[in-house]
Every structure is written in C-alpha cells, then in structure tokens.
C-alpha atoms as a PDB file:
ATOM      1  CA  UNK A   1     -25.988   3.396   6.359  1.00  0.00           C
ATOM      2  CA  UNK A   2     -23.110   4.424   4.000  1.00  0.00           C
ATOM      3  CA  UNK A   3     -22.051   7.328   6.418  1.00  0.00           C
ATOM      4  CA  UNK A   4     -21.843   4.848   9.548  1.00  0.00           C
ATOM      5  CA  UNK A   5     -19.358   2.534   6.979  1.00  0.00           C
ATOM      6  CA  UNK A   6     -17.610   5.710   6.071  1.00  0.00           C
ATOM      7  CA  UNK A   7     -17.272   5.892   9.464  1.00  0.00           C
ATOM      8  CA  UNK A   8     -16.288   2.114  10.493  1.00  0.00           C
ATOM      9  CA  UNK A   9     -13.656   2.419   7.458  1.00  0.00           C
ATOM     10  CA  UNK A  10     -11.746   5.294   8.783  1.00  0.00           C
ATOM     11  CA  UNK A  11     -11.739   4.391  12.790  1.00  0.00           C
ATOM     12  CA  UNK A  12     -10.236   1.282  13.924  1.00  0.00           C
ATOM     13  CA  UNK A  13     -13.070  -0.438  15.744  1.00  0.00           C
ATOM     14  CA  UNK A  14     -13.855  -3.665  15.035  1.00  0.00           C
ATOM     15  CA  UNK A  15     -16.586  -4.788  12.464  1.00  0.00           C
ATOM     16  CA  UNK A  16     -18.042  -7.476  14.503  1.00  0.00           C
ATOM     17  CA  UNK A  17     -18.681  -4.312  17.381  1.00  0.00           C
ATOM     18  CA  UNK A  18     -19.985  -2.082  14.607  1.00  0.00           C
ATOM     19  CA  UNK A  19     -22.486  -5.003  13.344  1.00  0.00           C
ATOM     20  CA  UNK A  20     -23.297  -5.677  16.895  1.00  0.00           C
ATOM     21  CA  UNK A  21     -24.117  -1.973  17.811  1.00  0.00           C
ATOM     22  CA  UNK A  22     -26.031  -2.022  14.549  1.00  0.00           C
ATOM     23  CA  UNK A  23     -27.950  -5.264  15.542  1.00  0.00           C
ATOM     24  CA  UNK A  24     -26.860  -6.942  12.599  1.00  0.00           C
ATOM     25  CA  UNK A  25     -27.124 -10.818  12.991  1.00  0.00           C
ATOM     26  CA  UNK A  26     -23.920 -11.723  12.008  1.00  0.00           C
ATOM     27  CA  UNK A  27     -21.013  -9.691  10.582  1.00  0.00           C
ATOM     28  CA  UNK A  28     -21.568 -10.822   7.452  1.00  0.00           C
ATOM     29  CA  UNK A  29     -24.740  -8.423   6.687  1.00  0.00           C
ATOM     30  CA  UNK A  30     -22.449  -5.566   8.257  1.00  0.00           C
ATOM     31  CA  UNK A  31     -20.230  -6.701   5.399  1.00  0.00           C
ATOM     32  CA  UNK A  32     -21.921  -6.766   2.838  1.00  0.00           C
ATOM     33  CA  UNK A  33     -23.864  -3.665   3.546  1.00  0.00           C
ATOM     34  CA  UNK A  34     -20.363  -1.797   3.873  1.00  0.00           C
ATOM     35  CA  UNK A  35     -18.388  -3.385   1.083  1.00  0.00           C
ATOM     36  CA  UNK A  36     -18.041  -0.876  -0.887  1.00  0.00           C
ATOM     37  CA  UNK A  37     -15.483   1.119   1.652  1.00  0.00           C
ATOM     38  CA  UNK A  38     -13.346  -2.861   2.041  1.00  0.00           C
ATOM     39  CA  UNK A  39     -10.778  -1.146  -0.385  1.00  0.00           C
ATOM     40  CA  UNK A  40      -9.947   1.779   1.978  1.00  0.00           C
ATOM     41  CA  UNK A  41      -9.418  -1.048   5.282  1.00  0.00           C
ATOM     42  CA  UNK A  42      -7.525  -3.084   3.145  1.00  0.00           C
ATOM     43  CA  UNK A  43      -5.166  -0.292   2.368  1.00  0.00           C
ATOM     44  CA  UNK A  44      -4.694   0.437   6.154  1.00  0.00           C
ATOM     45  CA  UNK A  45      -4.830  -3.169   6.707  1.00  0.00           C
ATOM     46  CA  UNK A  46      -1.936  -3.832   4.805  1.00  0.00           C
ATOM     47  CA  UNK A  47       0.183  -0.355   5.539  1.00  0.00           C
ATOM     48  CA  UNK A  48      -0.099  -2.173   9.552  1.00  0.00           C
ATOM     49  CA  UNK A  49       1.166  -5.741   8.202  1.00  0.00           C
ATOM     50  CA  UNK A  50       3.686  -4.103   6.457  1.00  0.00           C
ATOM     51  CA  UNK A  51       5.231  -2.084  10.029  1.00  0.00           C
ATOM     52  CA  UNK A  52       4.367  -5.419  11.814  1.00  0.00           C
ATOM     53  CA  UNK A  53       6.835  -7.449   9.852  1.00  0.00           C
ATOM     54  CA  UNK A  54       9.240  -3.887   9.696  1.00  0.00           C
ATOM     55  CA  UNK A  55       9.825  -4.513  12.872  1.00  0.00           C
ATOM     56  CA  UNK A  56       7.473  -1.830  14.117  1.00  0.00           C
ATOM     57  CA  UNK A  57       9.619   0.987  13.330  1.00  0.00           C
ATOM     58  CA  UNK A  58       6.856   2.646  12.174  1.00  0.00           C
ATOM     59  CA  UNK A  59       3.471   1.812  14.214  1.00  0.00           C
ATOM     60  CA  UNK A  60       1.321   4.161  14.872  1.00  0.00           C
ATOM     61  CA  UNK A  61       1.584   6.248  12.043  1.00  0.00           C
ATOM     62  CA  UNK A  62      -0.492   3.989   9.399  1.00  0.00           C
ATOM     63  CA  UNK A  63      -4.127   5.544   7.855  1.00  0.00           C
ATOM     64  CA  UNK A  64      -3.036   8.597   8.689  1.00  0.00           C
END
C-alpha cells in the first residue's frame, strides 16, 4: 500500500478516486492509510495556492 500512496502523492488525481479504485469505504481509510506522504501534497498544495492568488503567472510549473 505505501507504493500506491507514493504514487497518489506525486500525481494529481484525486484521493476520493484513488480510495474508490482501492474500494476503500470512505476516503477517510485512504487517508489514514496514506498519511504519512500528507506532507509532500501539502507542499504542492500550497506551491498551487500560492500561483492561484499570483495571479497564475506561474501555473503549471508547481511539484515539479
């Protein structure tokens, strides 16, 4: 399971399609099972807020 939230954390699909395609009940098991990679999508997360409210000058070019 770690290698699928590797895998989740460094693609931008959405967690409640990864926890359905896992057959998780909820997103919150998909969650908890992949918490430990949160830090890494809240870094991208936050790099996309920040060209959001830049203007989007620079989208596109966050996680990489």
């Amino acid at each position: 399971m770690a290698s699928v939230c590797g895998l989740v954390a460094q693609s931008r699909v959405k967690i409640k399609v990864v926890s359905e395609m896992l057959g998780h009940a909820d997103i919150a098991i998909t969650l908890r099972v992949c918490r430990h990679v949160l830090p890494h999508m809240q870094d991208i997360a936050a790099r996309e807020m920040d060209d959001i409210f830049a203007g989007g000058e620079n989208r596109g070019t966050s996680g990489k």
